[in-house]
Protein backbone atom coordinates (compact mmCIF):
# COMPACT_ATOMS: atom_id res chain seq x y z
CA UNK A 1 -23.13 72.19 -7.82
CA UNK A 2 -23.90 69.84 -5.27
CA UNK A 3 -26.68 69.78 -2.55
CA UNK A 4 -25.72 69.99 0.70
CA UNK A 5 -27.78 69.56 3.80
CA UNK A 6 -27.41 70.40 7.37
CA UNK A 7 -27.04 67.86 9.66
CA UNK A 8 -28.67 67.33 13.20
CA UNK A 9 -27.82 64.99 16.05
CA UNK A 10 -29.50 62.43 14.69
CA UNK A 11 -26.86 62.01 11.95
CA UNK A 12 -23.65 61.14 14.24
CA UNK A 13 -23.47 57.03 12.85
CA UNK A 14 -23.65 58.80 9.36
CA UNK A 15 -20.48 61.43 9.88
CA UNK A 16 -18.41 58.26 12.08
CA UNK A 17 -19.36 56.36 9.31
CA UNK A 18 -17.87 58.98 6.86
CA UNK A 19 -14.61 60.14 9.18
CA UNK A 20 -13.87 56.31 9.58
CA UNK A 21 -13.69 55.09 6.13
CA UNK A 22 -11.46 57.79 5.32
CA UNK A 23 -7.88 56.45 5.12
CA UNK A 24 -4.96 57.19 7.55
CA UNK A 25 -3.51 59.50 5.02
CA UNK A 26 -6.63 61.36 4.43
CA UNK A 27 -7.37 61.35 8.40
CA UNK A 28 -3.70 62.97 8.87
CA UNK A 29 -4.70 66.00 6.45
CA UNK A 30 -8.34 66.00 7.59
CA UNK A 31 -7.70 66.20 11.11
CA UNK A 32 -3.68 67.19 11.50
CA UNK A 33 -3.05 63.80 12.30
CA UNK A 34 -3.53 59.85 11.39
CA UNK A 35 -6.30 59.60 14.17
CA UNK A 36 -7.42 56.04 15.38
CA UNK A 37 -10.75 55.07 15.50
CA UNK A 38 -11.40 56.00 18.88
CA UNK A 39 -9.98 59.27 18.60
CA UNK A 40 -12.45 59.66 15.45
CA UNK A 41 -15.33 58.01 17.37
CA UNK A 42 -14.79 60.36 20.18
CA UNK A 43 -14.42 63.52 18.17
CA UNK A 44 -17.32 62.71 16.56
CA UNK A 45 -19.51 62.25 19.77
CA UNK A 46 -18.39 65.34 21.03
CA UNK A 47 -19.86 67.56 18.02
CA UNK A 48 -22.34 70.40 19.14
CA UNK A 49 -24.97 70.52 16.35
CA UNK A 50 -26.73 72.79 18.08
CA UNK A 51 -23.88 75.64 18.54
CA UNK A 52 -21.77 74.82 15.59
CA UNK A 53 -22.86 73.74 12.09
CA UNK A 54 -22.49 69.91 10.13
CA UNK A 55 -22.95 70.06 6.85
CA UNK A 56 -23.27 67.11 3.73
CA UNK A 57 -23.54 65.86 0.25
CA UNK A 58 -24.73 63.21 -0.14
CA UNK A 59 -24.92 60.18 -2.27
CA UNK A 60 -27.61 58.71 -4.24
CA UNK A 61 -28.25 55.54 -1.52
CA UNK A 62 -27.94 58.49 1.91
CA UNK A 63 -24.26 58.08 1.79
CA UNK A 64 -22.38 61.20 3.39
CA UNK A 65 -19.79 61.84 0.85
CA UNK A 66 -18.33 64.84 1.38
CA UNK A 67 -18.58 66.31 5.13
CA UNK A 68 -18.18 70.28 6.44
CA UNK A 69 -18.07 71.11 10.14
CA UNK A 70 -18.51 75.07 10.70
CA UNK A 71 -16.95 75.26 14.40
CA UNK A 72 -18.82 78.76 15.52
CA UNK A 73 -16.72 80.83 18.00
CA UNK A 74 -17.73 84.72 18.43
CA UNK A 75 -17.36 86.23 15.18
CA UNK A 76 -15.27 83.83 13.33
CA UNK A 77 -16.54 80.25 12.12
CA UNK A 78 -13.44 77.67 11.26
CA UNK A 79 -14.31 75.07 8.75
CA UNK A 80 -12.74 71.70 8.46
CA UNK A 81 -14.11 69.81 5.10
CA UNK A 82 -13.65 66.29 4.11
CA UNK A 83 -14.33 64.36 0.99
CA UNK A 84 -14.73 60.27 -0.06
CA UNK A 85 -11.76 59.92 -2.07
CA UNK A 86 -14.59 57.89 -4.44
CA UNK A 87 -16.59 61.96 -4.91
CA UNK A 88 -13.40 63.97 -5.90
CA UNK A 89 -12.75 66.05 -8.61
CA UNK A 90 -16.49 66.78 -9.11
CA UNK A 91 -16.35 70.16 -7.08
CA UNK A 92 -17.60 68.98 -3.70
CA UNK A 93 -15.95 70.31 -1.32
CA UNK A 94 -15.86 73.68 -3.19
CA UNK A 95 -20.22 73.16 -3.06
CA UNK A 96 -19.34 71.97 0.69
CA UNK A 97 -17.06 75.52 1.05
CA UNK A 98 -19.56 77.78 -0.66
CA UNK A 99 -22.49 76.46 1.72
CA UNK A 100 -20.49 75.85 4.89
CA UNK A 101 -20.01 80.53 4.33
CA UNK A 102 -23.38 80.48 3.69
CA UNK A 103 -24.09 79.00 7.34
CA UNK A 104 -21.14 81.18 9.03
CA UNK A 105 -22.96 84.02 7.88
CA UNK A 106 -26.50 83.06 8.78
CA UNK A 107 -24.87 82.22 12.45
CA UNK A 108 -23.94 86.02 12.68
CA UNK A 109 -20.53 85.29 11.62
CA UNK A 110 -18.28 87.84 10.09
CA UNK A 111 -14.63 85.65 8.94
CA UNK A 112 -14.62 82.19 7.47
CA UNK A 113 -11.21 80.67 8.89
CA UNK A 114 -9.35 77.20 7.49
CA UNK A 115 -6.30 75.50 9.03
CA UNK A 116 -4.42 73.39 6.81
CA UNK A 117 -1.50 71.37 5.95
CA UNK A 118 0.73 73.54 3.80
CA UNK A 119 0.57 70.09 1.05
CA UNK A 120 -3.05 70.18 1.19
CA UNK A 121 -3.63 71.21 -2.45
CA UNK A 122 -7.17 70.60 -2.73
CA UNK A 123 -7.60 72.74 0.06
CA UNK A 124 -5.12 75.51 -0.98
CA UNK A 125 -6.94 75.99 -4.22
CA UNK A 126 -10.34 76.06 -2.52
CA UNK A 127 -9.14 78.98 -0.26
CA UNK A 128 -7.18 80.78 -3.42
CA UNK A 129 -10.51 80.56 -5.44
CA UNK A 130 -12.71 81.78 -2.68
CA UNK A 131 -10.10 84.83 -2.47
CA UNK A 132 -9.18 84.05 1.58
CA UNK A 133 -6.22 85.48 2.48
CA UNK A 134 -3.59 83.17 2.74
CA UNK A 135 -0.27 82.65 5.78
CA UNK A 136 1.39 80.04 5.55
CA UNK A 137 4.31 79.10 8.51
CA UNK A 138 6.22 75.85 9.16
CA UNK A 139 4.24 73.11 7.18
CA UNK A 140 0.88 74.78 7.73
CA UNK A 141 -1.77 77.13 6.50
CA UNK A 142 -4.31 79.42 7.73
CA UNK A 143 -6.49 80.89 5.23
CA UNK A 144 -9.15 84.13 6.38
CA UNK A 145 -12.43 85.36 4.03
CA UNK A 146 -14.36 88.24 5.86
CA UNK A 147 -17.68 87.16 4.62
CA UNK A 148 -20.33 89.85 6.23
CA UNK A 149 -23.25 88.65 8.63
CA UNK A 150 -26.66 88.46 7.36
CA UNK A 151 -28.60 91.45 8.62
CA UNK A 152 -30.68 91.07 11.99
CA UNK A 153 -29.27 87.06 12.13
CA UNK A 154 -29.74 85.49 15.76
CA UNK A 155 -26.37 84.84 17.18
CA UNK A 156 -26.36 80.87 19.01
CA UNK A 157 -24.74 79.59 22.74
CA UNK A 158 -21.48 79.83 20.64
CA UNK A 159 -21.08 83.33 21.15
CA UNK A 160 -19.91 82.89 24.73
CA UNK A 161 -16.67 80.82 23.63
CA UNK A 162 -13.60 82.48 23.53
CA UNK A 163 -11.79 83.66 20.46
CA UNK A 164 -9.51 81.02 18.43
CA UNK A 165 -6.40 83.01 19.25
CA UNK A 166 -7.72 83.21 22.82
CA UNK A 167 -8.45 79.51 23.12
CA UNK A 168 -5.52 78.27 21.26
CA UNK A 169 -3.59 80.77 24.03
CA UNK A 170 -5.22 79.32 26.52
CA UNK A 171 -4.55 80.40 30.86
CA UNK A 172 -6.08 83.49 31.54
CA UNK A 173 -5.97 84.49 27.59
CA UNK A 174 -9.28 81.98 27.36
CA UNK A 175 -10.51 82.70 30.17
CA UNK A 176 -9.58 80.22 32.38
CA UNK A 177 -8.57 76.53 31.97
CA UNK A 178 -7.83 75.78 27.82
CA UNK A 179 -10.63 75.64 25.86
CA UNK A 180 -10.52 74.11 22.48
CA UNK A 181 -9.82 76.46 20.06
CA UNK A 182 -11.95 76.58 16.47
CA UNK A 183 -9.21 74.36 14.32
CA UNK A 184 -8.83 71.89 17.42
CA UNK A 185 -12.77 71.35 17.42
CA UNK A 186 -12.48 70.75 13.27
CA UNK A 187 -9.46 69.28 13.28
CA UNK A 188 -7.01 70.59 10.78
CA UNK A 189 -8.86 70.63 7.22
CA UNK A 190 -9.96 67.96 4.69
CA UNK A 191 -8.96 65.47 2.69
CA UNK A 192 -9.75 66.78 -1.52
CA UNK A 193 -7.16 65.68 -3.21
CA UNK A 194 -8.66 66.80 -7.02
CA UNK A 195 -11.51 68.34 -5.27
């Protein structure tokens, strides 16, 4: 299994660096769609380490190889996962999975959520093996594990964000103006082919 670290503010060249070298065709399942540098750049300097949760493997020279952002809203923490296409099939973003639940829960989490193209293997079997249930509707997946919070864990600023369904609603649903929901801020989820 893999190491994987959490990531701080001071890491954002590292993750751009990681989100841009991915291909278009790992960008479109990573994120939903082939996203343009900027776009990347911009989603990237938008990430809240302090509410949500960035996670990594790295490589022997500091080299972020396989990437997890845990987007904490209330209850329910959405993870979006991406992986070099060079680091597949050696069970990263399974390690990447396994520790991105392990922060949910320390966050005072209770359900692990994924969004996913439907033809995003990799990610199907991580979500089949971790025994999330499964719903699948025109091309795309969502995949729910209720994982349990960590006894007497201090819930973040995240807890005053609205709920995914809420946010995704948006209007009065959110609370006002849209908000972005969980699998907007993650983008849909990663790019394992063989992971």
């Amino acid at each position: 299994m893999q190491h994987v670290h959490t990531l701080d503010a001071r890491s954002r060249r590292a993750v751009a660096r990681h989100l841009l070298a991915l291909p278009a065709a790992d960008r479109h399942l990573r994120f939903g769609a082939a996203l343009t540098d900027r776009v990347i750049a911009e989603h990237v300097r938008m990430l809240d380490f302090r509410a949500d949760r960035v996670l990594a493997a790295r490589g022997p020279r500091g080299r972020i190889l396989g990437l997890a952002h845990v987007a904490v809203a209330g209850a329910t923490a959405d993870v979006g996962l991406s992986v070099a296409a060079d680091a597949r099939g050696r069970g990263l973003g399974t390690s990447l999975f396994a520790a991105a639940t392990t922060a949910a829960r320390a966050a005072g989490c209770t359900r692990v959520a994924m969004h996913y193209l439907a033809w995003n293997h990799a990610v199907q079997r991580i979500a089949q093996r971790a025994g999330m249930r499964i719903v699948q509707d025109a091309g795309s997946a969502d995949a729910y594990l209720d994982i349990g919070a960590t006894a007497g864990t201090a819930r973040g600023p995240a807890d005053a964000l609205p709920s995914a369904a809420a946010a995704r609603a948006g209007g009065a649903a959110a609370g006002g103006p849209r908000c972005l929901g969980q699998a907007e801020k993650t983008g849909y989820n990663s790019n394992l082919a063989g992971a």
